[in-house]
PDB file of N, CA and C in Angstrom:
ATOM      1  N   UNK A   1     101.806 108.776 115.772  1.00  0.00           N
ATOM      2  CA  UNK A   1     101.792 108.155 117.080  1.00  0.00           C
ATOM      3  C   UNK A   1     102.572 109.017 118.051  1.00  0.00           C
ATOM      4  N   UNK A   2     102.125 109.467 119.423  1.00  0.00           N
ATOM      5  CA  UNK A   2     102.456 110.319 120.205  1.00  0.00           C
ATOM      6  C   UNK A   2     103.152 109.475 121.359  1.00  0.00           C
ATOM      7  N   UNK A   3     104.607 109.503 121.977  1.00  0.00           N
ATOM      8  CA  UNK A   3     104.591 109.085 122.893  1.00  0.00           C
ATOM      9  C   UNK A   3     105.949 107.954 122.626  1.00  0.00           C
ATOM     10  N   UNK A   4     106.438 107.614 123.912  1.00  0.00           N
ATOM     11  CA  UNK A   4     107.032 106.578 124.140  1.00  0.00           C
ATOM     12  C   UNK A   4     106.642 104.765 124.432  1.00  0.00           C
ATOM     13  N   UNK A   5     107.678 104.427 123.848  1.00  0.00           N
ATOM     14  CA  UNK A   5     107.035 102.799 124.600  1.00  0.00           C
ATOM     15  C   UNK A   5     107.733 102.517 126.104  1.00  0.00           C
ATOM     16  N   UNK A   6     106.319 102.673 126.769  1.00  0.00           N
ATOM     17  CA  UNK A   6     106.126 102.206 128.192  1.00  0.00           C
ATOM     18  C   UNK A   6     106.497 100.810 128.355  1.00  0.00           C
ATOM     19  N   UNK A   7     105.802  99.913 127.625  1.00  0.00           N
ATOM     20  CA  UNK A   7     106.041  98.571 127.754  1.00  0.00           C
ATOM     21  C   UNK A   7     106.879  98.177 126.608  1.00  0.00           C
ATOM     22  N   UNK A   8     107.686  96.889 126.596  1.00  0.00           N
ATOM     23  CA  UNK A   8     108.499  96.452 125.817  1.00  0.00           C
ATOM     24  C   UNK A   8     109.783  97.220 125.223  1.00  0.00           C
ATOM     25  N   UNK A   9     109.778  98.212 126.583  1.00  0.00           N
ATOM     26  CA  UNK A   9     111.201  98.676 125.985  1.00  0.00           C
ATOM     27  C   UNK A   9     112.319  98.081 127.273  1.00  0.00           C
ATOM     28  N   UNK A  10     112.315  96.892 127.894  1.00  0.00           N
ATOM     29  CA  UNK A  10     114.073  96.795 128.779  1.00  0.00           C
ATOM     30  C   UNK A  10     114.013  95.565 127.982  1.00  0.00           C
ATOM     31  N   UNK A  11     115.479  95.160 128.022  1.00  0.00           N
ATOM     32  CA  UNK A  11     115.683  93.393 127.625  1.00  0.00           C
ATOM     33  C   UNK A  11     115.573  92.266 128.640  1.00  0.00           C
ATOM     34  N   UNK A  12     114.553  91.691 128.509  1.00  0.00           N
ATOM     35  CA  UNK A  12     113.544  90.754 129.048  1.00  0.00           C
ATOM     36  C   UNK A  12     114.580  89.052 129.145  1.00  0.00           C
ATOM     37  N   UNK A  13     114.910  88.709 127.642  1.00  0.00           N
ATOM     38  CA  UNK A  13     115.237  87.681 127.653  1.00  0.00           C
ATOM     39  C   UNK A  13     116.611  86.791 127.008  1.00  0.00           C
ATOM     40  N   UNK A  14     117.164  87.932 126.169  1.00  0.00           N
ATOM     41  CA  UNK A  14     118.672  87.636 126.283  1.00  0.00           C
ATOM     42  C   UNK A  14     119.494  88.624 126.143  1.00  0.00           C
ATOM     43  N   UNK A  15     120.948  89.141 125.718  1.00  0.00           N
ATOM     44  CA  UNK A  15     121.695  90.332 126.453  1.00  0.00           C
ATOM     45  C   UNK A  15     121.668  90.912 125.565  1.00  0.00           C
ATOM     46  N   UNK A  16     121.792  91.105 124.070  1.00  0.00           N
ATOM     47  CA  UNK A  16     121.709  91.824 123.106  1.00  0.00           C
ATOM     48  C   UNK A  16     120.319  92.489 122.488  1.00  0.00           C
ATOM     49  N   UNK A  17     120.501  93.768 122.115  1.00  0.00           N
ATOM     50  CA  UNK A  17     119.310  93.852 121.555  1.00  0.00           C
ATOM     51  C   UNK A  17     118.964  95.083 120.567  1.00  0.00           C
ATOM     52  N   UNK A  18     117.779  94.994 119.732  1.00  0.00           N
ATOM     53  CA  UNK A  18     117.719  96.225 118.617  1.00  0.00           C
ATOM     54  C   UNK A  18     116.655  97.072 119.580  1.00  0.00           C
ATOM     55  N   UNK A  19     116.982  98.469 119.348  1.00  0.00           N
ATOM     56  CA  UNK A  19     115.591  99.080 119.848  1.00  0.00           C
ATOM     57  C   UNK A  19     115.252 100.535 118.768  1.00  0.00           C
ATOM     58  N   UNK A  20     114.142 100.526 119.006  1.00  0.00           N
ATOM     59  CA  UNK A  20     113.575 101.519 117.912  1.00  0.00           C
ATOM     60  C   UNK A  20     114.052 102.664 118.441  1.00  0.00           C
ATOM     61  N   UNK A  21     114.081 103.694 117.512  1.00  0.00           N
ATOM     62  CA  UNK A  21     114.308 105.541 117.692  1.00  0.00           C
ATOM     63  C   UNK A  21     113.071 106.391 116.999  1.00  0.00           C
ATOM     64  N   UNK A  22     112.406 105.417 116.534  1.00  0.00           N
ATOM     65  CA  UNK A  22     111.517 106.442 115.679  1.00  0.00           C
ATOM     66  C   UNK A  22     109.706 105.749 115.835  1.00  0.00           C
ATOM     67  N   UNK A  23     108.794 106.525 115.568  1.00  0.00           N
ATOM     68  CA  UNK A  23     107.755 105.710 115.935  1.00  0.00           C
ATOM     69  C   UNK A  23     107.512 105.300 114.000  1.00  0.00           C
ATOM     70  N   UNK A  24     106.436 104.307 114.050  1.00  0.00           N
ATOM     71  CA  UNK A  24     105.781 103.468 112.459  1.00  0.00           C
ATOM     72  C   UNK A  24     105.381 102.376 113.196  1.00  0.00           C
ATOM     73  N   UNK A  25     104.814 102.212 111.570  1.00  0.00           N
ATOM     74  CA  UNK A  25     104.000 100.565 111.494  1.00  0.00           C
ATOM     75  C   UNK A  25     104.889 100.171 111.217  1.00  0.00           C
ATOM     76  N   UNK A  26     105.483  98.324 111.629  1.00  0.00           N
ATOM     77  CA  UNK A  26     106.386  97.563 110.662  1.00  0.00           C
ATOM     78  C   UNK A  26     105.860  96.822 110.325  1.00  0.00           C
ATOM     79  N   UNK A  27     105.745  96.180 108.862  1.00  0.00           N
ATOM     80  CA  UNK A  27     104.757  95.127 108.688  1.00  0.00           C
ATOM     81  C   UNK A  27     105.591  93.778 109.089  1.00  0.00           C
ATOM     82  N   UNK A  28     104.312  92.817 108.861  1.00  0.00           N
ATOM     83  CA  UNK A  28     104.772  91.518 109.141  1.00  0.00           C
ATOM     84  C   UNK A  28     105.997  91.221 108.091  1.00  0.00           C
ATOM     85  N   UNK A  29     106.069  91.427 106.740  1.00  0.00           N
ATOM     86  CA  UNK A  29     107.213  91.422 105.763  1.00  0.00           C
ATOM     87  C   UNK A  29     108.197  91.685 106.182  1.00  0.00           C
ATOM     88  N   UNK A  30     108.538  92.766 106.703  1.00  0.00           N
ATOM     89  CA  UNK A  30     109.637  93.442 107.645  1.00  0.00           C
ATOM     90  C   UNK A  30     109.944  92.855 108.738  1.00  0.00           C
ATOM     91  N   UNK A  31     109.067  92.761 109.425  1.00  0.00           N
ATOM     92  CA  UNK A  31     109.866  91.780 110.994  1.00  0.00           C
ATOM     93  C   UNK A  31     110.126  90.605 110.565  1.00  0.00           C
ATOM     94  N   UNK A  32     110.027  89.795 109.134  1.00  0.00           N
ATOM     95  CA  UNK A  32     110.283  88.529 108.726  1.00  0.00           C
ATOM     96  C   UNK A  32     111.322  88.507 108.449  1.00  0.00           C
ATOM     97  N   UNK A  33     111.927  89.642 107.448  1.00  0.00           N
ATOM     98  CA  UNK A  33     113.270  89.755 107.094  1.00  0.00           C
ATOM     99  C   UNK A  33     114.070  90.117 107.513  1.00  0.00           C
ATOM    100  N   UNK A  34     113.929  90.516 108.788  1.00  0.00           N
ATOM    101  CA  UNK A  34     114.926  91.074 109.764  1.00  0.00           C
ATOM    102  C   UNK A  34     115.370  89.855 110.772  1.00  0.00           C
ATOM    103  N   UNK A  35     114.551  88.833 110.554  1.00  0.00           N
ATOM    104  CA  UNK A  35     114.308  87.973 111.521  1.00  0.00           C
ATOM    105  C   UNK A  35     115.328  86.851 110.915  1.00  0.00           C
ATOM    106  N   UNK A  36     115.014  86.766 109.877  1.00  0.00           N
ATOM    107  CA  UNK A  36     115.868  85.936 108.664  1.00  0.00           C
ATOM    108  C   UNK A  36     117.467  86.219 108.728  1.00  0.00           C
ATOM    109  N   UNK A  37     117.475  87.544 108.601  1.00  0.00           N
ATOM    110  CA  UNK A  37     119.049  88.120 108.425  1.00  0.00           C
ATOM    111  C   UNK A  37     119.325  87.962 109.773  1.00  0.00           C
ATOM    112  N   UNK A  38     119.255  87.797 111.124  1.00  0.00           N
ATOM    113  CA  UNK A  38     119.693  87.635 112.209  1.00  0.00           C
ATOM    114  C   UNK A  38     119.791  86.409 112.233  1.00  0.00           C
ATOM    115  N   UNK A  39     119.090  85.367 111.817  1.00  0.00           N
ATOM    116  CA  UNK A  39     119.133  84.221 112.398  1.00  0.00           C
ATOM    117  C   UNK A  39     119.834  83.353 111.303  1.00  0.00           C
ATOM    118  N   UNK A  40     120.168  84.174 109.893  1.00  0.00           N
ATOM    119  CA  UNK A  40     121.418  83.657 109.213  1.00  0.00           C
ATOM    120  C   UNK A  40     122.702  84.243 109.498  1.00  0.00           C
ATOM    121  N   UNK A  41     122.605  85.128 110.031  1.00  0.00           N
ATOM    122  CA  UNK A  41     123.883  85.876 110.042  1.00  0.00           C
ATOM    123  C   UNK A  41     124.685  84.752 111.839  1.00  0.00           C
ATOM    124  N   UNK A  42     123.748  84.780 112.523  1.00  0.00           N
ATOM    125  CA  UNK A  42     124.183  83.997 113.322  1.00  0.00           C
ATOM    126  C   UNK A  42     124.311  82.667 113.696  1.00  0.00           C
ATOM    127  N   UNK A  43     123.928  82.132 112.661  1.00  0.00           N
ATOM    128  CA  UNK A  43     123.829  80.907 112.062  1.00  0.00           C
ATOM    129  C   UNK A  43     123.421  79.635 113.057  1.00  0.00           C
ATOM    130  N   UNK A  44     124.155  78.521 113.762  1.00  0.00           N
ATOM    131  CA  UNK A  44     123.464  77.537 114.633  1.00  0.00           C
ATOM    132  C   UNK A  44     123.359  78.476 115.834  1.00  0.00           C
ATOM    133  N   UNK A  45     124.343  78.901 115.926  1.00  0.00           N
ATOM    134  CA  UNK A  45     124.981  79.349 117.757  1.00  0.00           C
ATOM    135  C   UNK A  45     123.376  80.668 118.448  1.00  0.00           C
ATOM    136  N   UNK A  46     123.620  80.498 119.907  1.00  0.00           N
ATOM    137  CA  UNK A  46     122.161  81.308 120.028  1.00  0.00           C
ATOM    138  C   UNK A  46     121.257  81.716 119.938  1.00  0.00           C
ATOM    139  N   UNK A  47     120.196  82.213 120.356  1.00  0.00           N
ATOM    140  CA  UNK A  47     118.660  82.675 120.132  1.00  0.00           C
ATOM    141  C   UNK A  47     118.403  83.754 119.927  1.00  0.00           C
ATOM    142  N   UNK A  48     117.405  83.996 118.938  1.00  0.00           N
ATOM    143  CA  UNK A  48     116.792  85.320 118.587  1.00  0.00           C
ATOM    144  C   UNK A  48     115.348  84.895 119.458  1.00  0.00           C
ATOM    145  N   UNK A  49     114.667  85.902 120.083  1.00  0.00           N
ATOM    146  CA  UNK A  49     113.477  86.406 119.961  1.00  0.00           C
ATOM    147  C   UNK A  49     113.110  87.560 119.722  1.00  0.00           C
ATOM    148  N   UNK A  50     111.840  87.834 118.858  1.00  0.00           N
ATOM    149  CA  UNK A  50     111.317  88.623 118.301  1.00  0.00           C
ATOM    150  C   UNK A  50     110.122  89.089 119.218  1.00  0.00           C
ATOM    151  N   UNK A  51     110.488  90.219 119.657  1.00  0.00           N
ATOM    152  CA  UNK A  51     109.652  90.790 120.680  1.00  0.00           C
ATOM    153  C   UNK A  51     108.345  91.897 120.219  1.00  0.00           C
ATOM    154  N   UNK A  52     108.098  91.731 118.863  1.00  0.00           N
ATOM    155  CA  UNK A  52     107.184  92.462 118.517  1.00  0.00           C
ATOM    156  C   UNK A  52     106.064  91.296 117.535  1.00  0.00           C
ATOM    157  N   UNK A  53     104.587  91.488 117.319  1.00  0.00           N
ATOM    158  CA  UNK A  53     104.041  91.005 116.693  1.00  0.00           C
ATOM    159  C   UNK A  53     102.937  92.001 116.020  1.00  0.00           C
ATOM    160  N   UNK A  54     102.246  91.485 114.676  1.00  0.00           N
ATOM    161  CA  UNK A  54     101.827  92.292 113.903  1.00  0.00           C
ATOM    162  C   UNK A  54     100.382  91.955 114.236  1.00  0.00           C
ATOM    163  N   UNK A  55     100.105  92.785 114.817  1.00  0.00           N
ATOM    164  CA  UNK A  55      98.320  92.737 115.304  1.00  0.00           C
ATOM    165  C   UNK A  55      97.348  93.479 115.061  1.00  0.00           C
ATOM    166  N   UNK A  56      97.812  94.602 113.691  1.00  0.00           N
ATOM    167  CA  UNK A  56      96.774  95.881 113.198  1.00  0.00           C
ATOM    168  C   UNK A  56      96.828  95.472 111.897  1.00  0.00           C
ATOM    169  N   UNK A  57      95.211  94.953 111.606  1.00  0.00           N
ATOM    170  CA  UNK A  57      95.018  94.863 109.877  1.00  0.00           C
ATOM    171  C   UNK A  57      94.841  95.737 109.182  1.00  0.00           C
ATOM    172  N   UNK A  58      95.618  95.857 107.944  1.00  0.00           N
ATOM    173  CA  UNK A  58      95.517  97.192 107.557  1.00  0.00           C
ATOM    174  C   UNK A  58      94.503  96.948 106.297  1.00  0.00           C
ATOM    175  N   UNK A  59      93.507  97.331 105.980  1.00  0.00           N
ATOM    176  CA  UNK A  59      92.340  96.961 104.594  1.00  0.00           C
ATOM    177  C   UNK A  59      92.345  98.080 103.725  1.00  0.00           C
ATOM    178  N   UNK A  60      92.205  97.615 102.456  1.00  0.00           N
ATOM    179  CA  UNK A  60      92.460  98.708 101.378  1.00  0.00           C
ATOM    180  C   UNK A  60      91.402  98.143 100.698  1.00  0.00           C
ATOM    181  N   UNK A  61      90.853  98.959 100.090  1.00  0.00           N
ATOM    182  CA  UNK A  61      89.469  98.865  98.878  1.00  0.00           C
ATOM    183  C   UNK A  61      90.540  98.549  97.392  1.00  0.00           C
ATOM    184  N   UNK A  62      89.899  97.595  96.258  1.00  0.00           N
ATOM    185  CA  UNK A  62      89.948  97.335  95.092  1.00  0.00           C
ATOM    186  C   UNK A  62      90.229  98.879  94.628  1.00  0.00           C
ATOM    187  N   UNK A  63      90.829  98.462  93.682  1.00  0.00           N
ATOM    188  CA  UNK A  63      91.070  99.886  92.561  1.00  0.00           C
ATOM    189  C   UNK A  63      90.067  99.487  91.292  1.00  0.00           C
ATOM    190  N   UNK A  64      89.149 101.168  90.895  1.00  0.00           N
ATOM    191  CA  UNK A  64      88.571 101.730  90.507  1.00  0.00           C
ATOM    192  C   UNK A  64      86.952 101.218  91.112  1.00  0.00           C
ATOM    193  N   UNK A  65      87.013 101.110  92.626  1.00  0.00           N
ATOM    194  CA  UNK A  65      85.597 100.811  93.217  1.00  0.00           C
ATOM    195  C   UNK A  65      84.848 102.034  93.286  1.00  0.00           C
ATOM    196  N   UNK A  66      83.649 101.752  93.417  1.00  0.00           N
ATOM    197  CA  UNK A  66      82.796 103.106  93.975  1.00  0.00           C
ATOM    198  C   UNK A  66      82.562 103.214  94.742  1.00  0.00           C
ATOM    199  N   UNK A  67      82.058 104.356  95.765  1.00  0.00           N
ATOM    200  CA  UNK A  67      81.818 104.554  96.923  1.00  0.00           C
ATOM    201  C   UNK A  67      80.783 103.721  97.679  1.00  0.00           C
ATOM    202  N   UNK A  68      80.994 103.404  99.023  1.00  0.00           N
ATOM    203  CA  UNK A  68      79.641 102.473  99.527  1.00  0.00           C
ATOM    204  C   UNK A  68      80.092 101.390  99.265  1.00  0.00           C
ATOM    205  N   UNK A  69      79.509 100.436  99.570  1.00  0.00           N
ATOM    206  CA  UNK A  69      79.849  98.596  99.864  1.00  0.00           C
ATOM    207  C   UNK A  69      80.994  98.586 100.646  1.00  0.00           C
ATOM    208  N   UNK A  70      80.580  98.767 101.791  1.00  0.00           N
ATOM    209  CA  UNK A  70      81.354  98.462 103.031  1.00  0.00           C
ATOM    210  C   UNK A  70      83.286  98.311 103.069  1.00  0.00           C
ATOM    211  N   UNK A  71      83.538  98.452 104.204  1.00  0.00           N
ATOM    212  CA  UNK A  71      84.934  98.553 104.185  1.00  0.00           C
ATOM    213  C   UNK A  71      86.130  97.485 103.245  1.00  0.00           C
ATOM    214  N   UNK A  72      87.586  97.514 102.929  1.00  0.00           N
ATOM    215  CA  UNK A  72      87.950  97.037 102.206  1.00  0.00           C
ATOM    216  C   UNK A  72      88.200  95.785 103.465  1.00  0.00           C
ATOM    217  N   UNK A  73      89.225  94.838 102.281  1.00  0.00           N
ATOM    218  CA  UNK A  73      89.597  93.456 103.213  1.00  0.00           C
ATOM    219  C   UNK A  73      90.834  93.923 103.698  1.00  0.00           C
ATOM    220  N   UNK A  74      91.510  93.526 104.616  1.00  0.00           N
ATOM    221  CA  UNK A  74      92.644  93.424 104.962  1.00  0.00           C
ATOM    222  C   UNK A  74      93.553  92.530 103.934  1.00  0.00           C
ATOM    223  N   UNK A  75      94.513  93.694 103.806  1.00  0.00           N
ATOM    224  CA  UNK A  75      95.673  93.818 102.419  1.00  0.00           C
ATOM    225  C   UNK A  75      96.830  92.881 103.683  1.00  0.00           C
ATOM    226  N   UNK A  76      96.951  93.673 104.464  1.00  0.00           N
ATOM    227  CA  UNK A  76      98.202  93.107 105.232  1.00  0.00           C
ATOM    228  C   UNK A  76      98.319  93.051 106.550  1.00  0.00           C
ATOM    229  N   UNK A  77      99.499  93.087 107.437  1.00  0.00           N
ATOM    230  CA  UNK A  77      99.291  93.425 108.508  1.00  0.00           C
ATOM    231  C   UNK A  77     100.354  93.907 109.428  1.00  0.00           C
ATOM    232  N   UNK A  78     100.191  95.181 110.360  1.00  0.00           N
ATOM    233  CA  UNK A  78     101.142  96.024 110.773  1.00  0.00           C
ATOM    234  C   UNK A  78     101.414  95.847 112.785  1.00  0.00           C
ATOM    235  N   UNK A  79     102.654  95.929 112.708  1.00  0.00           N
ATOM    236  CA  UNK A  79     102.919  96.002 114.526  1.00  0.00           C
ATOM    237  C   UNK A  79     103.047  97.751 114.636  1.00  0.00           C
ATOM    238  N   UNK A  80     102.341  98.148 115.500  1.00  0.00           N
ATOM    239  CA  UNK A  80     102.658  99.702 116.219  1.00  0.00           C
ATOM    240  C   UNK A  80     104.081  99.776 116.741  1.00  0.00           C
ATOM    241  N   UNK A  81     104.699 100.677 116.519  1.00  0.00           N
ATOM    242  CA  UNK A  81     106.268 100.979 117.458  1.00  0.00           C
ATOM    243  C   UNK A  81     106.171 102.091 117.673  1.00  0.00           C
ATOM    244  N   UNK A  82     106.572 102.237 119.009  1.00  0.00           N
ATOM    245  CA  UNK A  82     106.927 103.476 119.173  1.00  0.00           C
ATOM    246  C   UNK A  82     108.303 103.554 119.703  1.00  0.00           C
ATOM    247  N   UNK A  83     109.052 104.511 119.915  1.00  0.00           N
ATOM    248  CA  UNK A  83     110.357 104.835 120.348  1.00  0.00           C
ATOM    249  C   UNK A  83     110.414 104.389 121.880  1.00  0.00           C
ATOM    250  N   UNK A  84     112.034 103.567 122.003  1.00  0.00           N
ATOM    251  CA  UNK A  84     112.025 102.728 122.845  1.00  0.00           C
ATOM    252  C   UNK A  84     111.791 101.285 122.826  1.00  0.00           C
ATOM    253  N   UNK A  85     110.788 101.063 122.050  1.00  0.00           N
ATOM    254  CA  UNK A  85     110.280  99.822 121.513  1.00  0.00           C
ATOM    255  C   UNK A  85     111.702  98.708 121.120  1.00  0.00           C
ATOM    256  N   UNK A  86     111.556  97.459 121.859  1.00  0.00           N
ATOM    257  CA  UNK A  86     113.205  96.308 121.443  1.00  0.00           C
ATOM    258  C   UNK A  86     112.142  95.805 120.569  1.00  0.00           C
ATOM    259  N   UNK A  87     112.640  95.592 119.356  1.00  0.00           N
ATOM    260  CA  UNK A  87     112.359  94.538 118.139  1.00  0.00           C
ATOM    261  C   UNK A  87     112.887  93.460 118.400  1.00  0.00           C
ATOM    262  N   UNK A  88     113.876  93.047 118.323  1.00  0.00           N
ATOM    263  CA  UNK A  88     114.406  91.835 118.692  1.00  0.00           C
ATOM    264  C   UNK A  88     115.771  92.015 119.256  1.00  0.00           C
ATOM    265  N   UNK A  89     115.983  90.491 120.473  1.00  0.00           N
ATOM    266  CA  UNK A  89     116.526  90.335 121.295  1.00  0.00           C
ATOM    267  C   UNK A  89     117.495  88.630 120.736  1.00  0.00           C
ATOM    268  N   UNK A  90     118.542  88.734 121.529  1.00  0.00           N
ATOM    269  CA  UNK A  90     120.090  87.733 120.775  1.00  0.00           C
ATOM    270  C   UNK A  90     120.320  87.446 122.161  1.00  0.00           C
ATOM    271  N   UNK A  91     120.591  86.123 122.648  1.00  0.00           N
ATOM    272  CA  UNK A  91     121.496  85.717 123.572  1.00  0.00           C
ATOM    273  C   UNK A  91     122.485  84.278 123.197  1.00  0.00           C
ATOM    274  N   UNK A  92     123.438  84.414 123.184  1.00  0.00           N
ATOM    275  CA  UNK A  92     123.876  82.576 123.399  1.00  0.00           C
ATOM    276  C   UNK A  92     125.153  83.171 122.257  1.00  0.00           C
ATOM    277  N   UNK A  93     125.278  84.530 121.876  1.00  0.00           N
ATOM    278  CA  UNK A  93     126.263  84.816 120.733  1.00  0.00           C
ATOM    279  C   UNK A  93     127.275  86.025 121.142  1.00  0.00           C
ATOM    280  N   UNK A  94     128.388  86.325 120.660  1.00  0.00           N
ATOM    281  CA  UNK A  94     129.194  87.423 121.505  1.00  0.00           C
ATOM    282  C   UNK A  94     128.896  88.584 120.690  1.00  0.00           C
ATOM    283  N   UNK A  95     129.304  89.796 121.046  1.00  0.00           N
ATOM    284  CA  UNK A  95     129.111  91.119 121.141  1.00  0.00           C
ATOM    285  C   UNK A  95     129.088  91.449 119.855  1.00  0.00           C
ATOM    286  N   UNK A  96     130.628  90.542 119.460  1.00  0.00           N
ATOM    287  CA  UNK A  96     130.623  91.105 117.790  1.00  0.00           C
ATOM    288  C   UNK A  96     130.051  90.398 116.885  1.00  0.00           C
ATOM    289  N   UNK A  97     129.447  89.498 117.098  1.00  0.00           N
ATOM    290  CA  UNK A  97     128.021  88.853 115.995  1.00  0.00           C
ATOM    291  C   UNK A  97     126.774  89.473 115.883  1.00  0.00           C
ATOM    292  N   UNK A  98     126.552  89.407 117.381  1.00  0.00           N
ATOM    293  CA  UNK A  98     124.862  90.432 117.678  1.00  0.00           C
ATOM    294  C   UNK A  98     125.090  91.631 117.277  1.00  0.00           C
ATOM    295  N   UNK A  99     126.583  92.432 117.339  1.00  0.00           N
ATOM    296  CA  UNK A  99     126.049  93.322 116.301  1.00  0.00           C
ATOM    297  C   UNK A  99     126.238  93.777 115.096  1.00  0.00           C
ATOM    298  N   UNK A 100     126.823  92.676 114.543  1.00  0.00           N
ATOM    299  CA  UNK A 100     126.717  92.701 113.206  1.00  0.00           C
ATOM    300  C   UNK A 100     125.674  92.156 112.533  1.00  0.00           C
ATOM    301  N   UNK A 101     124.796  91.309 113.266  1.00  0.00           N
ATOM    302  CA  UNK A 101     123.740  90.913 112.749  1.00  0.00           C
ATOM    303  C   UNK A 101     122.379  91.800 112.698  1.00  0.00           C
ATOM    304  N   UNK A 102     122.711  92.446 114.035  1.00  0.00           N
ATOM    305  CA  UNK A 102     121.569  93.558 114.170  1.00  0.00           C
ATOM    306  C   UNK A 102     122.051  94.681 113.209  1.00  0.00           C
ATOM    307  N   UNK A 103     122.900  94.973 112.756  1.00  0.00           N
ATOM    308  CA  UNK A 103     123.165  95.983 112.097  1.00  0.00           C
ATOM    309  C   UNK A 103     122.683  95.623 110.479  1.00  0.00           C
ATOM    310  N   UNK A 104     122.277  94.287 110.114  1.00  0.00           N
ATOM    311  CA  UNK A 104     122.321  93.970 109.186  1.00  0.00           C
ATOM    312  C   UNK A 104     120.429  93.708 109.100  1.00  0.00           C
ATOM    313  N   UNK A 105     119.812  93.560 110.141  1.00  0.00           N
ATOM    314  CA  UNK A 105     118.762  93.690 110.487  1.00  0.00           C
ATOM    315  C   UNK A 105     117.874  95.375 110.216  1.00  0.00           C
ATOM    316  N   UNK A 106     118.899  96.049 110.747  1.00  0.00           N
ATOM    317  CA  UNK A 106     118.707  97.429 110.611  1.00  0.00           C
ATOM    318  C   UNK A 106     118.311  98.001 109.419  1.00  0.00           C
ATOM    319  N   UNK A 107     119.300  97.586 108.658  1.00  0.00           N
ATOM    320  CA  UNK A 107     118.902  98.163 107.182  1.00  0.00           C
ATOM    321  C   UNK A 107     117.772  97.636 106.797  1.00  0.00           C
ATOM    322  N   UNK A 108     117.395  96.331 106.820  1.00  0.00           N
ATOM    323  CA  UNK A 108     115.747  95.316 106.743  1.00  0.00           C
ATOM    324  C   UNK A 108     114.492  96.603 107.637  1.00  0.00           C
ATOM    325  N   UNK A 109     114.331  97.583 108.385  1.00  0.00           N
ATOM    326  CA  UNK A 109     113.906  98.059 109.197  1.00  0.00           C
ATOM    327  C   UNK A 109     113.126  99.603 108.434  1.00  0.00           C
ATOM    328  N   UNK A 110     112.426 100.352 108.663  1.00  0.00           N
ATOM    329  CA  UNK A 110     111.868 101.315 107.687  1.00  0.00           C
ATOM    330  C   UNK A 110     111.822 102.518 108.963  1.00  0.00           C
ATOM    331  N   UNK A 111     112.847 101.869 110.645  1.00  0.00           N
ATOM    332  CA  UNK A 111     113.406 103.896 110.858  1.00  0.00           C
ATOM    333  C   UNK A 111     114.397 103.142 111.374  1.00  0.00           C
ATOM    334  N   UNK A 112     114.940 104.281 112.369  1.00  0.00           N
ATOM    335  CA  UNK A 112     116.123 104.454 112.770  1.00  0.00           C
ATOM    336  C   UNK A 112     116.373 103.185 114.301  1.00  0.00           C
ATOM    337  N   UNK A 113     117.323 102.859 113.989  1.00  0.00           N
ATOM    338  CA  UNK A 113     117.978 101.588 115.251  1.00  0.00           C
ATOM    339  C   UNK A 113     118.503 101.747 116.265  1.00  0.00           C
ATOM    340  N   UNK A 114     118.867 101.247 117.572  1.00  0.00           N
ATOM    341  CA  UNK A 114     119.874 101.334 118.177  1.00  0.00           C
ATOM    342  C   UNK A 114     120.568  99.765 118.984  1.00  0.00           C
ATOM    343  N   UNK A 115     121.940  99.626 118.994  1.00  0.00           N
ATOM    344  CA  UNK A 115     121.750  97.987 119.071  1.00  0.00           C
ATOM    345  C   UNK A 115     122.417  98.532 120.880  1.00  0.00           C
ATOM    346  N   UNK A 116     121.547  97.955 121.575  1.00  0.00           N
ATOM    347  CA  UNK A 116     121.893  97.978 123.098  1.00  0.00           C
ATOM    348  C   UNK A 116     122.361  96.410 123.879  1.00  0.00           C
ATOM    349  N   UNK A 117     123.237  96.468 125.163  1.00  0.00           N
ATOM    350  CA  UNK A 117     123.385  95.507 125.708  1.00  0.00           C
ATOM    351  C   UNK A 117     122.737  95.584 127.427  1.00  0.00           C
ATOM    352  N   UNK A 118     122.709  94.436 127.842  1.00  0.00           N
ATOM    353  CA  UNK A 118     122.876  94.731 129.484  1.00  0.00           C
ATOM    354  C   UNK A 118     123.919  95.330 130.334  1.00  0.00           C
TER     355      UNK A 118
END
């Protein structure tokens, strides 16, 4: 993937936030568990939104098929990122939760992070 994210890279809707450094697919598995570890790590207090969704099916053919009979089914499903890109966004929690939670999010993540504020 060539390029920056034009859209969905300022923070839209609360003050904390993760943003990508690297371009990939993340699957839906991945933005689940990242989503999980933020929203346990911060437990009742403030909101997460998740500013990315998984909208590219990815289809894989059966193992040991033969060639021909049309494309495989969709195995799973992937969000595009590119650099710049906010994954998810924290408001209603202080500085040192959001980023310990995003940092804990991070590692849940398959590139590189950066946790930004307003």
């Amino acid at each position: 993937m060539k390029g920056v994210s034009y859209r969905g890279n300022r923070i839209c809707f609360g003050r904390f936030a993760l943003q990508a450094l690297e371009p990939a697919w993340i699957t839906s598995g991945q933005i689940e568990a990242g989503r999980r570890t933020i929203t346990r790590y911060a437990r009742r207090g403030g909101k997460i939104w998740v500013r990315i969704f998984p909208d590219k099916p990815i289809t894989m053919r059966p193992a040991e098929t033969r060639m021909g009979s049309g494309k495989g089914s969709p195995e799973y499903w992937v969000s595009v990122i590119k650099p710049g890109r906010i994954l998810y966004e924290m408001g209603g929690v202080s500085e040192t939760v959001a980023r310990a939670a995003a940092r804990i999010a991070a590692y849940k993540m398959p590139i590189r992070t950066q946790f930004i504020t307003t």
